[in-house]
Protein backbone atom coordinates (compact mmCIF):
# COMPACT_ATOMS: atom_id res chain seq x y z
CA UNK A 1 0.00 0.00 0.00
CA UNK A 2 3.14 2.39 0.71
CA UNK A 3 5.46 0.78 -1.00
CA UNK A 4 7.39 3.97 -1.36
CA UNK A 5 7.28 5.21 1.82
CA UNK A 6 8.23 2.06 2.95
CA UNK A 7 11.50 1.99 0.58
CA UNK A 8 12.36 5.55 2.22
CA UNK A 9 12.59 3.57 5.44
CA UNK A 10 14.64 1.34 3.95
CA UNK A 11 17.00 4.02 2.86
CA UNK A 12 17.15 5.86 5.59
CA UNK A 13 18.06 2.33 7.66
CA UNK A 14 20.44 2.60 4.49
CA UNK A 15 22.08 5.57 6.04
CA UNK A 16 21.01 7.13 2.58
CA UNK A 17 18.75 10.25 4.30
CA UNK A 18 18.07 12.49 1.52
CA UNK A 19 17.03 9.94 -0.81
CA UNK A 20 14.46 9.21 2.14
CA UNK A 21 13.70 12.44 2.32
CA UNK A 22 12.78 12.91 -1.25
CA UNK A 23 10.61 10.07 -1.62
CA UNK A 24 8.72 11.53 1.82
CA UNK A 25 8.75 15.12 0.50
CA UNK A 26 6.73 13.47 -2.79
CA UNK A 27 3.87 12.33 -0.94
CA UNK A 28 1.31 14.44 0.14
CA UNK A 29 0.00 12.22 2.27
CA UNK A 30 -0.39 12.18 6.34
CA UNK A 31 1.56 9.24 6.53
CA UNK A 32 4.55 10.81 4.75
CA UNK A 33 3.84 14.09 7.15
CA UNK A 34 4.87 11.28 9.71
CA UNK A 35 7.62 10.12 8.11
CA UNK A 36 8.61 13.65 6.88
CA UNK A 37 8.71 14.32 10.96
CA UNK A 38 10.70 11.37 11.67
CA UNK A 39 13.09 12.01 9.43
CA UNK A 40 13.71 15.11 10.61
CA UNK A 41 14.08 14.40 14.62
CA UNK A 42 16.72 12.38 13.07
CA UNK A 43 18.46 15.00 11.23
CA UNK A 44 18.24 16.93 14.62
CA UNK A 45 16.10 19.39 13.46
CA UNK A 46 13.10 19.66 15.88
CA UNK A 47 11.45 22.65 14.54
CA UNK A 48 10.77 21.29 10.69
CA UNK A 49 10.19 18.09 12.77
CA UNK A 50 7.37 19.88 14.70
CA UNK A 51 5.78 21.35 11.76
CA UNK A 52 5.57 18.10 9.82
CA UNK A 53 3.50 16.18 12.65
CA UNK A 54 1.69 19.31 12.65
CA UNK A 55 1.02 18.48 9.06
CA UNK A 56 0.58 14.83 9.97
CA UNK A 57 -1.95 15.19 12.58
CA UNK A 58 0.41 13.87 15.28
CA UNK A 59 2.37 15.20 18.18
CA UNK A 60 5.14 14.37 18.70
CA UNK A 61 6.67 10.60 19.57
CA UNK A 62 7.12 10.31 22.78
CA UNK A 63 9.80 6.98 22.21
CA UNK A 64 12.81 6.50 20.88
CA UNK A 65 13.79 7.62 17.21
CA UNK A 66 13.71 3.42 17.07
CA UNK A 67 10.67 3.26 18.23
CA UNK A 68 9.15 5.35 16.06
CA UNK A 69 10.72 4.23 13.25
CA UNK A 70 9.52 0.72 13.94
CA UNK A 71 5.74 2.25 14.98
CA UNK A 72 6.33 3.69 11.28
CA UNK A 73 6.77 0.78 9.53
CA UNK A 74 4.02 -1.24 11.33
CA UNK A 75 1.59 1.67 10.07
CA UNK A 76 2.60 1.27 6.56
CA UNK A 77 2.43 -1.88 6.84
CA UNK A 78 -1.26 -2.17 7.51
């Protein structure tokens, strides 16, 4: 179902983070507002991370950058 959302996980477990970030930034989608977020608590970037689970409909995660990176891929996967 988000087959290329999931593939930006995979690159971004890749260590490849702007090709993650340019499949997220594609999708106008909530669940790539998520992943948009995620990808930028890992960058370190709080702020743009704020506004994107603004734009996903989320606060923030309250786990680990793991965590939600694993709570990420179970929600694609369903």
């Amino acid at each position: 179902m988000h087959e290329k959302l999931t593939e930006a996980l995979d690159r971004l477990d890749a260590g490849e983070w702007e090709a993650a970030h340019d499949i997220a930034q594609d999708d106008p989608g909530p669940e790539a507002a998520w992943l948009h977020a995620h990808l930028h608590r890992v960058e370190g970037d709080e702020g743009n991370a704020a506004y994107w689970y603004s734009r996903a409909g989320r606060e923030k995660f309250p786990g680990t950058v793991e965590e939600e990176r694993a709570a990420l891929r179970e929600a694609l996967a369903g």
